[in-house]
Protein backbone atom coordinates (compact mmCIF):
# COMPACT_ATOMS: atom_id res chain seq x y z
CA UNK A 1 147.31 136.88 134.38
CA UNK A 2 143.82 138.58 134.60
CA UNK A 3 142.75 136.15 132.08
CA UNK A 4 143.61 133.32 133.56
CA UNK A 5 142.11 134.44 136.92
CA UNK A 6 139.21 134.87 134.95
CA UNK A 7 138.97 131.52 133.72
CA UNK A 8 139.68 129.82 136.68
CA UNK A 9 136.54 132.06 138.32
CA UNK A 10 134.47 131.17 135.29
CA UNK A 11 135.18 127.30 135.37
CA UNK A 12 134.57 127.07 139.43
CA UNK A 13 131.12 128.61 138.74
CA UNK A 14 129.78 126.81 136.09
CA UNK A 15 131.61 123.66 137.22
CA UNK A 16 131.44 123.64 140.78
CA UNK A 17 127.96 124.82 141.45
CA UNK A 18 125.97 122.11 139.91
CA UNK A 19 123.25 121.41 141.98
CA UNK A 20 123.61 117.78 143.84
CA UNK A 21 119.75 116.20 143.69
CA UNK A 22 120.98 113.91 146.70
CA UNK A 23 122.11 116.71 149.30
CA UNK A 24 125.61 116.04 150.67
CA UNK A 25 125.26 112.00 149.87
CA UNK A 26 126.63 110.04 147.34
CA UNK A 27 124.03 108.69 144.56
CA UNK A 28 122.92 105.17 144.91
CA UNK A 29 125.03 103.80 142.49
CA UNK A 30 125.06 99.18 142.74
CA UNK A 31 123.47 96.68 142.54
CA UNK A 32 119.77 96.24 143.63
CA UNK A 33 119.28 94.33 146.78
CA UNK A 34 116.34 91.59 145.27
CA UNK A 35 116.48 90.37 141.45
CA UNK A 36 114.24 91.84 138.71
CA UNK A 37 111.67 89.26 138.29
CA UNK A 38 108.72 89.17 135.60
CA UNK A 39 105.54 90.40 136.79
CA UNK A 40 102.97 87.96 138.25
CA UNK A 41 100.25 88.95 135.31
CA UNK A 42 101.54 88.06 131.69
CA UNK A 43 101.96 91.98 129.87
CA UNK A 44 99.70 91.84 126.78
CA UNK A 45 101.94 91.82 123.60
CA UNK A 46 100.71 94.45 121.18
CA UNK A 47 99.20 92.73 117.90
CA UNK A 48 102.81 92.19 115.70
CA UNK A 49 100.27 90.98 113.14
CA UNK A 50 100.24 93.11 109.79
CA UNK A 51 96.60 94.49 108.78
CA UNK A 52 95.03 92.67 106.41
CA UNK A 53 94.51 95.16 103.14
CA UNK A 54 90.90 95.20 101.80
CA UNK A 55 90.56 93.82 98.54
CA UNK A 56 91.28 95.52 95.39
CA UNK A 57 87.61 95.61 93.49
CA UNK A 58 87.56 93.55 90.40
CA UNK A 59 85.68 93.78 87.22
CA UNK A 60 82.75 91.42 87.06
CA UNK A 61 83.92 89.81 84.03
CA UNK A 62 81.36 87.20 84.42
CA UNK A 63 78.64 89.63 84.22
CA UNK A 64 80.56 90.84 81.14
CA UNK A 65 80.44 87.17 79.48
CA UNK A 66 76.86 86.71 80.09
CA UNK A 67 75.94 90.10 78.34
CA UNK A 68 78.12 88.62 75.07
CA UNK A 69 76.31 85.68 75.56
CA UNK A 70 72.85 87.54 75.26
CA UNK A 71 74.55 89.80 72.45
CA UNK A 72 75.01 86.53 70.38
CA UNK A 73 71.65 85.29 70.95
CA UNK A 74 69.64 87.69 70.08
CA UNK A 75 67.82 88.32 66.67
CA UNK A 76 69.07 91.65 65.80
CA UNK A 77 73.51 90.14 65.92
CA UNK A 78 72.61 86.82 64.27
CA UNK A 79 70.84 88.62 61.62
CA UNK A 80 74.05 91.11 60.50
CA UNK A 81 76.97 88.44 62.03
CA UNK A 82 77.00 86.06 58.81
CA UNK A 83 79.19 89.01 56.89
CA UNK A 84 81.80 89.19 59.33
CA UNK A 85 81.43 92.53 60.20
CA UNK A 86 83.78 94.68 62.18
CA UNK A 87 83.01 95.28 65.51
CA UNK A 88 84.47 98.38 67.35
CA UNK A 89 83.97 97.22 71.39
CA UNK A 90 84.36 100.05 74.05
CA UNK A 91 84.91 98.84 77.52
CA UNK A 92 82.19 99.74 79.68
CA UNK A 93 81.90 103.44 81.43
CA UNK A 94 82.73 102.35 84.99
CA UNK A 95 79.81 104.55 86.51
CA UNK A 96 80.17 102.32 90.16
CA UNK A 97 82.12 104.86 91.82
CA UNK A 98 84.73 102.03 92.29
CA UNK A 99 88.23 102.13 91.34
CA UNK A 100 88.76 99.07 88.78
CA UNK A 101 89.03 98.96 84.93
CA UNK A 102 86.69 98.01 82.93
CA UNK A 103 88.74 96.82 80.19
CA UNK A 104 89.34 93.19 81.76
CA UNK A 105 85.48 93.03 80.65
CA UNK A 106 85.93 94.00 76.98
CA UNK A 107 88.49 91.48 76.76
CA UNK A 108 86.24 88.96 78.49
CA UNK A 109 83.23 89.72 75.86
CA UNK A 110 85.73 90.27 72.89
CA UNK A 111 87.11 86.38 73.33
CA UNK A 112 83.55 85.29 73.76
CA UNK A 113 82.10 86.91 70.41
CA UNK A 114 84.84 86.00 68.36
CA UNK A 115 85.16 82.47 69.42
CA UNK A 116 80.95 82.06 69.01
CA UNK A 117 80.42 84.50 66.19
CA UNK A 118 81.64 85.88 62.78
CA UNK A 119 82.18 88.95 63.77
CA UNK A 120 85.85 90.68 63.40
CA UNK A 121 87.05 93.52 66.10
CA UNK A 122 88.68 96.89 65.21
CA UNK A 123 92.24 96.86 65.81
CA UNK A 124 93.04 97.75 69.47
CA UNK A 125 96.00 99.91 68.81
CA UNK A 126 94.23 101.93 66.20
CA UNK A 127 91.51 102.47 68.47
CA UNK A 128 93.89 103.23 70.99
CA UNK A 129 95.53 105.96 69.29
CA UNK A 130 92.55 107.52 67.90
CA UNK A 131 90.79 107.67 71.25
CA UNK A 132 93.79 109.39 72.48
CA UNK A 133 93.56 112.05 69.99
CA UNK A 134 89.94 112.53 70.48
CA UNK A 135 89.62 112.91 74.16
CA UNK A 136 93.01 115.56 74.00
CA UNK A 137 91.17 117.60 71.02
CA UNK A 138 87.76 117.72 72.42
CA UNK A 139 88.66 116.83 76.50
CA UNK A 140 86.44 113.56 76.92
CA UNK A 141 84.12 111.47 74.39
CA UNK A 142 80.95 112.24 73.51
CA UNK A 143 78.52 110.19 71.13
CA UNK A 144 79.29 111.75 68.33
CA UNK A 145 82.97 111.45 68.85
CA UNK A 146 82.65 107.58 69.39
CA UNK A 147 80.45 107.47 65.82
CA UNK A 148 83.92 109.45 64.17
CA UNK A 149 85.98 106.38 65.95
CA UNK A 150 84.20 103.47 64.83
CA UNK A 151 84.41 104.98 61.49
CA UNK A 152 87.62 106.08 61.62
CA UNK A 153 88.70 102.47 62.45
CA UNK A 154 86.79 100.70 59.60
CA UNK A 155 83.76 99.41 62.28
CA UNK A 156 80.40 98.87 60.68
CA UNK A 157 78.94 98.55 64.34
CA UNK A 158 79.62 99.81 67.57
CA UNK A 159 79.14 97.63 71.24
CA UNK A 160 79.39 100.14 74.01
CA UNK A 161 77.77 100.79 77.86
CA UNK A 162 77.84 101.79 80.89
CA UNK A 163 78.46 99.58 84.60
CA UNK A 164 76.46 100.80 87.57
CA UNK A 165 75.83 99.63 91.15
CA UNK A 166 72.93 99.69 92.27
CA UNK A 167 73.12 98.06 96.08
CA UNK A 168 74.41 95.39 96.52
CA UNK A 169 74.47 94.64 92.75
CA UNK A 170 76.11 95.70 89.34
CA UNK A 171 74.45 96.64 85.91
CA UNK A 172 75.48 96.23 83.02
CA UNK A 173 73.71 98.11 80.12
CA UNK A 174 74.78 97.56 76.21
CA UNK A 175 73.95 98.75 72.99
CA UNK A 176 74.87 98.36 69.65
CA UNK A 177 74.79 100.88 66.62
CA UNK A 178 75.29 100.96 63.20
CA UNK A 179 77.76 103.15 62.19
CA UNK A 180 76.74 103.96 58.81
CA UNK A 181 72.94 104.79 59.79
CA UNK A 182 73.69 106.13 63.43
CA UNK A 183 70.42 103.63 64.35
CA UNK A 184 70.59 101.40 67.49
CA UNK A 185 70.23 98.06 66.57
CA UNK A 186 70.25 95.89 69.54
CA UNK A 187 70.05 96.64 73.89
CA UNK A 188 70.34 94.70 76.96
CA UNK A 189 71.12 94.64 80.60
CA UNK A 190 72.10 92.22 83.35
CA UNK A 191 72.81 92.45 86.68
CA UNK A 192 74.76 90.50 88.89
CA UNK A 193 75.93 90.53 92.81
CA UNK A 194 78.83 91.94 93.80
């Protein structure tokens, strides 16, 4: 019996001792006496349009054709291309700050030597596979490390370089050495907008 007294006491004073926000009146509870209408100035829709991404930067494989395009020209290549040498090409060093690969532009001056030239490539796996091992032995390559690859792959010469911006252009800087004799046979640059 206490404990249902108790209850009872307990339920009137939580329940019945809400405090009413309108007094001793009902709330307004209905419908309102004039229709909703739109508002005289237009509201200004927020823009549903999706932002445009900036675009991805891209390789400057046309600076990259005219460089093999130079490279074939020159003296120095036409003088040791009648052999069909092997050439061991290493993509640029992307020194722009940008984040793109450079390898779309060794592929871009790999098609254009062989299709204007003598000259045979290293095989891409094997290079593949032996840079792997050589950066994760000695934690990067350094010139005497590229020397052990060309060789290592069979290469009598070596095509490698570095990209750079330099305003509102790129550089690109090539060399090429002879494997056997470490001496540089041939350098060039171009430049190009971005």
């Amino acid at each position: 019996m206490k404990l249902r007294s108790l209850l009872m006491v307990g339920a009137l004073l939580l329940g019945g001792c809400a405090v009413n926000p309108y007094g001793g009146t009902p709330a307004p509870v209905g419908e309102p006496d004039k229709p909703v209408t739109k508002p005289e100035k237009p509201v200004a829709e927020p823009d549903k349009a999706e932002p445009v991404p900036a675009p991805k930067p891209v390789a400057p494989t046309g600076l990259a054709v005219s460089m093999a395009d130079a490279f074939l020209k020159s003296a120095e290549v036409q003088s040791i291309a009648g052999g069909s040498p092997v050439l061991l090409l290493m993509a640029p060093q992307n020194g722009t700050g940008e984040p793109f690969s450079t390898q779309p532009m060794a592929v871009a001056m790999i098609q254009r030597i062989q299709a204007n030239s003598g000259f045979r490539f290293a095989d891409p796996g094997q290079v593949a596979a032996i840079t792997g091992q050589l950066e994760y032995q000695q934690g990067g390559m350094n010139p005497a490390s590229l020397v052990r690859l060309g060789r290592q792959t069979g290469a009598g010469y070596m095509l490698y370089g570095d990209l750079v911006s330099e305003g509102s252009r790129y550089r690109l800087a090539m060399s090429l050495m002879d494997l056997k004799s470490g001496e540089l046979l041939w350098n060039a640059s171009r430049s190009a907008a971005r």
